[in-house]
Protein backbone atom coordinates (compact mmCIF):
# COMPACT_ATOMS: atom_id res chain seq x y z
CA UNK A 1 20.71 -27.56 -3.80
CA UNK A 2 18.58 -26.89 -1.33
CA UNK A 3 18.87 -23.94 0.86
CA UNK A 4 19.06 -24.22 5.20
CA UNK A 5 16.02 -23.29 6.75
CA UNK A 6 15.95 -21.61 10.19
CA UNK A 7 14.17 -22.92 12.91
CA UNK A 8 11.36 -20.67 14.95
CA UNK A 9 8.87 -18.03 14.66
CA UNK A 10 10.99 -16.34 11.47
CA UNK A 11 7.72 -14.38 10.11
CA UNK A 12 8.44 -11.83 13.04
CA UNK A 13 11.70 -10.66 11.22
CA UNK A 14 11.88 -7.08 11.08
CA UNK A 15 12.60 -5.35 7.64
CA UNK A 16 15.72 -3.57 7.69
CA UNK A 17 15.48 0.16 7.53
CA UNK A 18 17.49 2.14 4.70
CA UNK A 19 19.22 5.34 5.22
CA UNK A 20 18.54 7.71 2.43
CA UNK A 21 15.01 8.08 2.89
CA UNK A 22 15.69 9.05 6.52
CA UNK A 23 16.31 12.80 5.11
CA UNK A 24 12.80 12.97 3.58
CA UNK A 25 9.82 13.43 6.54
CA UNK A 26 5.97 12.45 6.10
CA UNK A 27 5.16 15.98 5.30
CA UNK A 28 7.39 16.44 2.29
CA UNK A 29 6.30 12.96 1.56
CA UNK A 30 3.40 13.90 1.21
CA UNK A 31 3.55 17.08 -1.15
CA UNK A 32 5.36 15.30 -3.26
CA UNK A 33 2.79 12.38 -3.49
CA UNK A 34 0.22 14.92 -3.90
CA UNK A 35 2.48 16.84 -6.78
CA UNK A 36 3.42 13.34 -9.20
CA UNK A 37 -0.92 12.78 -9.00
CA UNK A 38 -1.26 16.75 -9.96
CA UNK A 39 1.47 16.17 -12.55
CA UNK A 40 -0.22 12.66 -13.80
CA UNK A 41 -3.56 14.56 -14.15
CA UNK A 42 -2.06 17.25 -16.39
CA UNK A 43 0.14 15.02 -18.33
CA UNK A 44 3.50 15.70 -17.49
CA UNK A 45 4.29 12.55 -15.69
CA UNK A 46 3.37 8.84 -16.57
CA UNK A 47 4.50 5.68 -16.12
CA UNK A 48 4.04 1.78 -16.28
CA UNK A 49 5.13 -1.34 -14.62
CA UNK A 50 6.10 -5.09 -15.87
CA UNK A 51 5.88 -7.84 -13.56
CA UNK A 52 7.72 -11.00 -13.95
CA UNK A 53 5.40 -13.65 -12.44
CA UNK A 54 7.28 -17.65 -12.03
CA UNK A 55 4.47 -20.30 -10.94
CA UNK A 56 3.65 -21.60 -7.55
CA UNK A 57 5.10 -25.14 -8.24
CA UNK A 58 8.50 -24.22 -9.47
CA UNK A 59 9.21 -23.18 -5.68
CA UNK A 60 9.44 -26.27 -4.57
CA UNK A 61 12.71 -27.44 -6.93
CA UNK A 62 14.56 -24.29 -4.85
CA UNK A 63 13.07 -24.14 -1.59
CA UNK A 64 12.81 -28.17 -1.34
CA UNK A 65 8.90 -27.35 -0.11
CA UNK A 66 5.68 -26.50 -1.28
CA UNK A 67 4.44 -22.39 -1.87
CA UNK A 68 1.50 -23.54 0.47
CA UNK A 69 4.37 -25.51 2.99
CA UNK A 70 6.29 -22.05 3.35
CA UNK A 71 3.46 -19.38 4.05
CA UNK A 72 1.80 -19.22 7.06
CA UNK A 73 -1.99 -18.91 7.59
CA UNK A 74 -3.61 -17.00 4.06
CA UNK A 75 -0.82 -15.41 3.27
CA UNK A 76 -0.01 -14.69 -0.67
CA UNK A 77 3.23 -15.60 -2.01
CA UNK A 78 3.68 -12.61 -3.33
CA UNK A 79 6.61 -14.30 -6.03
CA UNK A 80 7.79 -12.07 -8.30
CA UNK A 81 10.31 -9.46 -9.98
CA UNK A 82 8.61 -6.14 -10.69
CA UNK A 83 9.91 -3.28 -13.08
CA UNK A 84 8.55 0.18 -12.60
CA UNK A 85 9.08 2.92 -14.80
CA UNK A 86 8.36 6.42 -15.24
CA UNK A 87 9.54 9.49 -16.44
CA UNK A 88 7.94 13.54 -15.75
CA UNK A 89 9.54 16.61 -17.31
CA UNK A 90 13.62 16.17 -16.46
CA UNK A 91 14.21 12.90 -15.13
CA UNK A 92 13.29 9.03 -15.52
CA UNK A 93 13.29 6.23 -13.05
CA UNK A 94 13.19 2.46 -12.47
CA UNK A 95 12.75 0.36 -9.44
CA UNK A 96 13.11 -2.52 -9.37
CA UNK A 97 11.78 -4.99 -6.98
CA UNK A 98 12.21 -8.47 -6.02
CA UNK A 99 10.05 -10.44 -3.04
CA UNK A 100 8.97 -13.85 -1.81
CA UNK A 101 6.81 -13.93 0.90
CA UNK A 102 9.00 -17.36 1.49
CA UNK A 103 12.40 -15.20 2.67
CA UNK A 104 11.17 -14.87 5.95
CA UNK A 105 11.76 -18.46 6.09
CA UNK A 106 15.53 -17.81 4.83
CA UNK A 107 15.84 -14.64 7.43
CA UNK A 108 15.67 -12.17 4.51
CA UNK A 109 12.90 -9.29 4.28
CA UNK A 110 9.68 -10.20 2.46
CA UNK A 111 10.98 -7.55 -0.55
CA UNK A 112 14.10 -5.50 -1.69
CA UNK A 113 14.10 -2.70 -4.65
CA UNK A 114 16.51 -0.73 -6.11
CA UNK A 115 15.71 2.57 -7.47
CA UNK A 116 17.63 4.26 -10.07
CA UNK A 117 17.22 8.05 -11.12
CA UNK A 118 18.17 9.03 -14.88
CA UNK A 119 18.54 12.12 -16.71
CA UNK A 120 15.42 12.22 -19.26
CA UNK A 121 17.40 13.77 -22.39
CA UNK A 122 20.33 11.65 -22.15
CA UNK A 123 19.25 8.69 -20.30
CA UNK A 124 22.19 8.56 -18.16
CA UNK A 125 22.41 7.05 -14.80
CA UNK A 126 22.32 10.04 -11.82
CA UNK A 127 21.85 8.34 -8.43
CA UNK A 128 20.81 4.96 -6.85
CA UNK A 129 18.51 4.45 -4.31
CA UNK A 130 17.66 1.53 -1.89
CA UNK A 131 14.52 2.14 -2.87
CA UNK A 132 12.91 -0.55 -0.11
CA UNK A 133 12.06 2.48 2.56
CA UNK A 134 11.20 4.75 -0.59
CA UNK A 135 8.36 2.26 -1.03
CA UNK A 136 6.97 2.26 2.08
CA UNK A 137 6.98 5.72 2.42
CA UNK A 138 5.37 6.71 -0.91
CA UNK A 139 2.99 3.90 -0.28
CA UNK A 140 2.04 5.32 2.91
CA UNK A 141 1.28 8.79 1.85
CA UNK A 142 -1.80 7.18 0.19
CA UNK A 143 -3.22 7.45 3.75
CA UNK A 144 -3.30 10.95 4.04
CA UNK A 145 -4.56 11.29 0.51
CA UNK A 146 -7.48 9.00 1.25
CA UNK A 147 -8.46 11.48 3.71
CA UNK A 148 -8.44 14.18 1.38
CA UNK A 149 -11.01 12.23 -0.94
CA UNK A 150 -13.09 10.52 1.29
CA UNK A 151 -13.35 12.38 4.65
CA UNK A 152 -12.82 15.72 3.65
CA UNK A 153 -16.59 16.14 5.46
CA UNK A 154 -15.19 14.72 8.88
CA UNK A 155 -14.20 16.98 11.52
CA UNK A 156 -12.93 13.90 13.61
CA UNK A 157 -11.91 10.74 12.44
CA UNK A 158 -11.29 7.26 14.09
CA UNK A 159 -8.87 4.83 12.37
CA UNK A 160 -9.08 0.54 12.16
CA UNK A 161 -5.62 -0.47 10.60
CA UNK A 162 -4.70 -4.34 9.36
CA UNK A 163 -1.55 -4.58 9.25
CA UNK A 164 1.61 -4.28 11.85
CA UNK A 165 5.00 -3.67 9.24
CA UNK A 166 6.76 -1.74 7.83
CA UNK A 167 4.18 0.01 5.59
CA UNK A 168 1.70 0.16 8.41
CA UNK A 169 4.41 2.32 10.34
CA UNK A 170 4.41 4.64 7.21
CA UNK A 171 0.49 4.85 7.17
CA UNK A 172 0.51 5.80 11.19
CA UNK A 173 3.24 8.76 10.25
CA UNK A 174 1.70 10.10 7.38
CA UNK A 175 -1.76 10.66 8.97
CA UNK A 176 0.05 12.24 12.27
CA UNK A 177 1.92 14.51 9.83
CA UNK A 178 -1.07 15.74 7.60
CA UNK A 179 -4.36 15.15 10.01
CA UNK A 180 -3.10 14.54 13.43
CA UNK A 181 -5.42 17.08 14.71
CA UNK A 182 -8.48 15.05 13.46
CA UNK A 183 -7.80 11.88 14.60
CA UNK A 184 -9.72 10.10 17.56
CA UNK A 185 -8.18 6.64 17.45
CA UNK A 186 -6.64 4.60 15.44
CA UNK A 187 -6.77 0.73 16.35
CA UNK A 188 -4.44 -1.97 15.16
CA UNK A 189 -5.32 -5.46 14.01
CA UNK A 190 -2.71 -7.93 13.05
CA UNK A 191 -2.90 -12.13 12.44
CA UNK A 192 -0.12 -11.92 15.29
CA UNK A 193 -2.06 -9.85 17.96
CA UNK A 194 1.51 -9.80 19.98
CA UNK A 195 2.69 -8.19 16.92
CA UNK A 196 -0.18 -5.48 17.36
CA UNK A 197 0.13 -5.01 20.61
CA UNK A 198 3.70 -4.12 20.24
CA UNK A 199 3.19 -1.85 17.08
CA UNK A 200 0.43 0.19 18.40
CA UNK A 201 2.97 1.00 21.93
CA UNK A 202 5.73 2.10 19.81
CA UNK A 203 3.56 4.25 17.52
CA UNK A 204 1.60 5.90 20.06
CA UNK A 205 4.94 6.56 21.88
CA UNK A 206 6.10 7.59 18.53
CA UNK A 207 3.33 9.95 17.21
CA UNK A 208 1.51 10.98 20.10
CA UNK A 209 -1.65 9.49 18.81
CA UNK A 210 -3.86 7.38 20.78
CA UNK A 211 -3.26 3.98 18.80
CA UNK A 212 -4.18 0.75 20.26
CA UNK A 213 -3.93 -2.44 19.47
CA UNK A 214 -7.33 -5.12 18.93
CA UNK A 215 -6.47 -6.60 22.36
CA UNK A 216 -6.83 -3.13 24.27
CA UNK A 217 -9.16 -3.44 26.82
CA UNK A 218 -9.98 0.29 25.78
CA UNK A 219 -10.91 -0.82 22.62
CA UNK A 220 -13.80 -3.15 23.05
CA UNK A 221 -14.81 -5.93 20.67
CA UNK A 222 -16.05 -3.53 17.79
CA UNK A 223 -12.76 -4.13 15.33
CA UNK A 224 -13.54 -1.77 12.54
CA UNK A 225 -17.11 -1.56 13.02
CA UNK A 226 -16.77 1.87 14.69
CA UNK A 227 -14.10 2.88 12.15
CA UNK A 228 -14.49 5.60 9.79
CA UNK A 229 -11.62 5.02 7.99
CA UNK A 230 -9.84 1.15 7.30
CA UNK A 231 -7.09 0.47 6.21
CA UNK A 232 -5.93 -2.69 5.24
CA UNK A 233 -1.89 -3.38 4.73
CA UNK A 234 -1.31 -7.00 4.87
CA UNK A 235 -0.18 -9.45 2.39
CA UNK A 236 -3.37 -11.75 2.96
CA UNK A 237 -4.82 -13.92 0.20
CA UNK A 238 -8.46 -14.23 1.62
CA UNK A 239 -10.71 -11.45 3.56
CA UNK A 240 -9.50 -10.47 7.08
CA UNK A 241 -13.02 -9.19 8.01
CA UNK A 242 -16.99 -9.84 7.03
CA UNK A 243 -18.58 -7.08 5.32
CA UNK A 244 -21.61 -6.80 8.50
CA UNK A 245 -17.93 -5.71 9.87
CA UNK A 246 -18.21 -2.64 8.32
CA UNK A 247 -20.41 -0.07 8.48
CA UNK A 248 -22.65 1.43 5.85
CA UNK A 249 -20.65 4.85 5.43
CA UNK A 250 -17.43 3.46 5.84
CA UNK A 251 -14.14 4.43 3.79
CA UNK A 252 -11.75 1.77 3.04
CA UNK A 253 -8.10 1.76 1.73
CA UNK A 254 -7.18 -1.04 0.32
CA UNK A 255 -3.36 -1.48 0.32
CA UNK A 256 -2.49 -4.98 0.66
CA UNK A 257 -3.41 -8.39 -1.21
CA UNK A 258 -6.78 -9.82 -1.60
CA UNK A 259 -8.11 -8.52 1.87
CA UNK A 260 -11.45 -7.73 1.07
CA UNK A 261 -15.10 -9.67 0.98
CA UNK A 262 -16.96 -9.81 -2.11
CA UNK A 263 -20.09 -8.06 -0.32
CA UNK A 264 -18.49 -5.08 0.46
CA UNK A 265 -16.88 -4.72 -2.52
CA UNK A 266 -20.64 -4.96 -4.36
CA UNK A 267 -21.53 -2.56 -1.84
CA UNK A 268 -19.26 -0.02 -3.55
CA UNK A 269 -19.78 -0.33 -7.08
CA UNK A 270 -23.41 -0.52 -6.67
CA UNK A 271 -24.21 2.50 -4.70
CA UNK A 272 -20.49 3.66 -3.28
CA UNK A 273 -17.38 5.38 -4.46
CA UNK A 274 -15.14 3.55 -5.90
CA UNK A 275 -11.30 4.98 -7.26
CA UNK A 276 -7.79 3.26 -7.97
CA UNK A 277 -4.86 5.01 -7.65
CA UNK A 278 -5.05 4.37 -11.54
CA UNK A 279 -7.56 1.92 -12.98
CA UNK A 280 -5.27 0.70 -15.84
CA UNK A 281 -2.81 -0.82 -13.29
CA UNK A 282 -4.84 -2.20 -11.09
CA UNK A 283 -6.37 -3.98 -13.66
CA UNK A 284 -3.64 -5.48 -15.42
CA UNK A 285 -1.86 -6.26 -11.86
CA UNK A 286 -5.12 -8.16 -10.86
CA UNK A 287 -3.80 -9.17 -7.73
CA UNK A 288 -5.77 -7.20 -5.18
CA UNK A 289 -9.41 -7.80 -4.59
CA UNK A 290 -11.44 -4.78 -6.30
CA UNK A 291 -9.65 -6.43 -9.90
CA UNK A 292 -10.21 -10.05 -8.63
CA UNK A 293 -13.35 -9.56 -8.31
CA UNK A 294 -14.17 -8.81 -11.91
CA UNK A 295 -11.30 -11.27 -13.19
CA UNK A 296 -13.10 -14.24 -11.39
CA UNK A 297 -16.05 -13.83 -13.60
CA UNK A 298 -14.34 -13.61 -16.85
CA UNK A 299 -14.27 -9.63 -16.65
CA UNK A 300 -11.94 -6.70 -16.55
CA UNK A 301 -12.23 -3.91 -14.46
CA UNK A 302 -11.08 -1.64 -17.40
CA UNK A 303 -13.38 -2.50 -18.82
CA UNK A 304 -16.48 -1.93 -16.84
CA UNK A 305 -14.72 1.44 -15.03
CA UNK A 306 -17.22 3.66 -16.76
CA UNK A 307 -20.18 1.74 -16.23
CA UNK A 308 -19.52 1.65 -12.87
CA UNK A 309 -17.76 5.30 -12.44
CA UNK A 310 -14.85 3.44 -11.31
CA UNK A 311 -11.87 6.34 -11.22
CA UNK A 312 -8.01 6.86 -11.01
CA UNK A 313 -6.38 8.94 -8.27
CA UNK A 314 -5.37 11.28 -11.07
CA UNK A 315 -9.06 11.84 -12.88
CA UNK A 316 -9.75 15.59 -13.05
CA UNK A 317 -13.17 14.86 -11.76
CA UNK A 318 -12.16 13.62 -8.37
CA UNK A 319 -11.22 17.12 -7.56
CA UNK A 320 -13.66 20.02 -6.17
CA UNK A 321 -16.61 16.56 -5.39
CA UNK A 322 -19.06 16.76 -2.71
CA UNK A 323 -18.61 14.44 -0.17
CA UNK A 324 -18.36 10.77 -2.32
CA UNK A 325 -21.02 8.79 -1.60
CA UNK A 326 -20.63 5.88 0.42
CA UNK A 327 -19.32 3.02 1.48
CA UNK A 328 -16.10 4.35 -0.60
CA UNK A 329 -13.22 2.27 -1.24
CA UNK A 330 -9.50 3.44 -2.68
CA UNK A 331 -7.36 0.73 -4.37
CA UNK A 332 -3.47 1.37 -4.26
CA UNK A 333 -1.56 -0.75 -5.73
CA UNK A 334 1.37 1.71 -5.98
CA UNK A 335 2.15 4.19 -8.83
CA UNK A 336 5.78 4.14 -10.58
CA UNK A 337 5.95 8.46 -10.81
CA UNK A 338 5.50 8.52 -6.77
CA UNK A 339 9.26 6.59 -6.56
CA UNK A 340 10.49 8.99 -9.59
CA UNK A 341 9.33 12.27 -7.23
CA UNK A 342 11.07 11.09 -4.65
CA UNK A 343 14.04 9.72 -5.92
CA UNK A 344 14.25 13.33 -7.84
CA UNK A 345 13.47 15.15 -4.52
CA UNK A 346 16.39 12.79 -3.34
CA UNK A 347 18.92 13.27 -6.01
CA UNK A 348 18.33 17.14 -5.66
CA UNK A 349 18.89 17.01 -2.18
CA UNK A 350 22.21 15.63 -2.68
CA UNK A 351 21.01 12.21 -0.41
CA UNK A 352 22.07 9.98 -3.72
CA UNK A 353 24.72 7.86 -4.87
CA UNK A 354 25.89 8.27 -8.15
């Protein structure tokens, strides 16, 4: 049986907002980020994540068209059931997380998780989560944190983000609630510039930041050719910008799908900085474009991480650096213990349901 599908423009659906994360701002957000990484480095926390993977051509059969039929432009399909794990000191957690990027088509968000908390002795079930705002927000807080790395030598900072959802709305909060003060602009590019425009009103209204969208008169032609800092949070599945698009001491924070041009990336391993939020992970997800770059030539960036001083979030060595030498590039592709920090913070804040 086939299932109806909608007429118009349904890749503008919003994503529906959940209510227990409401209680947690950027700021704790942050610390808490910043405190699972600290906790990775010494040990204490870990975690790991299984992905459940069906093929492009058994869509079809459900949807009664093709993957390519039902995403627009060069999007990914993004198909899949992911399990993420992970466990510190007291507690353990799972989310789980389904997404299509075909249920705009059916009027359903792109993704939906679940996040469970459990005690670690006993392994017994403590609170539930709808852990689809926890994701954004953790996944945000890598802005902030990129900051820290990679422009720790900036006094002022200007912004170029990709990107107009729901994660891109976490990225523009968590850099007004850790570097607000260091921000010039930030500048919003989006596939639907409509989309951008409207994103960039609401969050300057929102954060009191001056954030404009591509289209802004204000904002000439240069896209992220003037930006310090890019950010890329799209579910693309082929580069959104040349490399001569960035410049040669650029940082970039790669968030999305496979955004990125095989130049730059080059770029970065040859005489850059280049980190994952944890190299192992990356790798075996090989769906964003710093692993997909090796993959596509019969290599793995595991692999060739030490030959090309290719480091996790949570390496020891990252911290107390000179400035990193540039063009840099961070590769997120989210870490399990971030949910498990804030589901505990959560639980422990009484915002759970048992």
């Amino acid at each position: 049986m086939h299932l109806p599908l909608p007429s118009g423009d349904v890749a503008t659906l919003p994503e529906p907002a959940a209510t227990p994360c409401a209680v947690l701002d950027p700021k704790t957000i942050g610390r808490l980020a910043r405190l699972a990484v600290d906790h990775m480095a010494a040990g204490i926390a870990y975690g790991s994540k299984v992905v459940l993977q069906p093929q492009d051509d058994e869509l079809a059969p459900l949807m009664g068209r093709t993957a390519a039929e039902s995403c627009p432009g060069n999007q990914r399909l993004n198909w899949k059931l992911n399990a993420l794990l992970s466990a510190n000191a007291r507690y353990c957690a799972v989310k789980i997380v389904g997404s299509n990027a075909c249920n705009h088509a059916l009027g359903l968000p792109r993704s939906q998780s679940q996040l469970i908390l459990y005690d670690k002795l006993t392994m017994t079930r403590l609170a539930q989560f709808d852990g689809t705002a926890v994701s954004a927000r953790r996944t945000g807080a890598y802005a902030s944190m990129a900051v820290d790395l990679l422009l720790a030598d900036r006094e002022r900072f200007s912004v170029c983000l990709y990107g107009a959802g729901p994660i891109a709305d976490c990225v523009i909060d968590d850099l007004h609630a850790h570097h607000a003060e260091r921000i010039s602009r930030i500048q919003v590019c989006s596939r639907r510039p409509a989309s951008a425009e409207a994103f960039a009103t609401a969050a300057a209204a929102r954060s009191g930041l001056d954030v404009r969208s591509g289209l802004d008169v204000r904002s000439g032609a240069d896209g992220p050719m003037q930006a310090d800092l890019v950010i890329t949070a799209t579910n693309a599945g082929s580069p959104i910008m040349s490399a001569d698009m960035l410049h040669k001491d650029v940082a970039v924070l790669h968030l999305g799908g496979d955004e990125l041009p095989v130049a730059f990336i080059e770029q970065a391993l040859a005489r850059g900085t280049v980190i994952c939020d944890d190299v192992d992970s990356v790798c075996h997800r090989n769906s964003q474009s710093l692993p997909l770059y090796f993959s596509r030539q019969n290599l793995r960036l595991s692999d060739l991480a030490g030959l090309f001083r290719v480091r996790s979030l949570h390496d020891h060595t990252l911290r107390g650096e000179p400035a990193p030498a540039r063009p840099a590039l961070m590769t997120c592709v989210g870490l399990p213990v971030l949910d498990l920090y804030l589901a505990q913070w959560l639980y422990e804040h009484g915002a759970g349901s048992a």
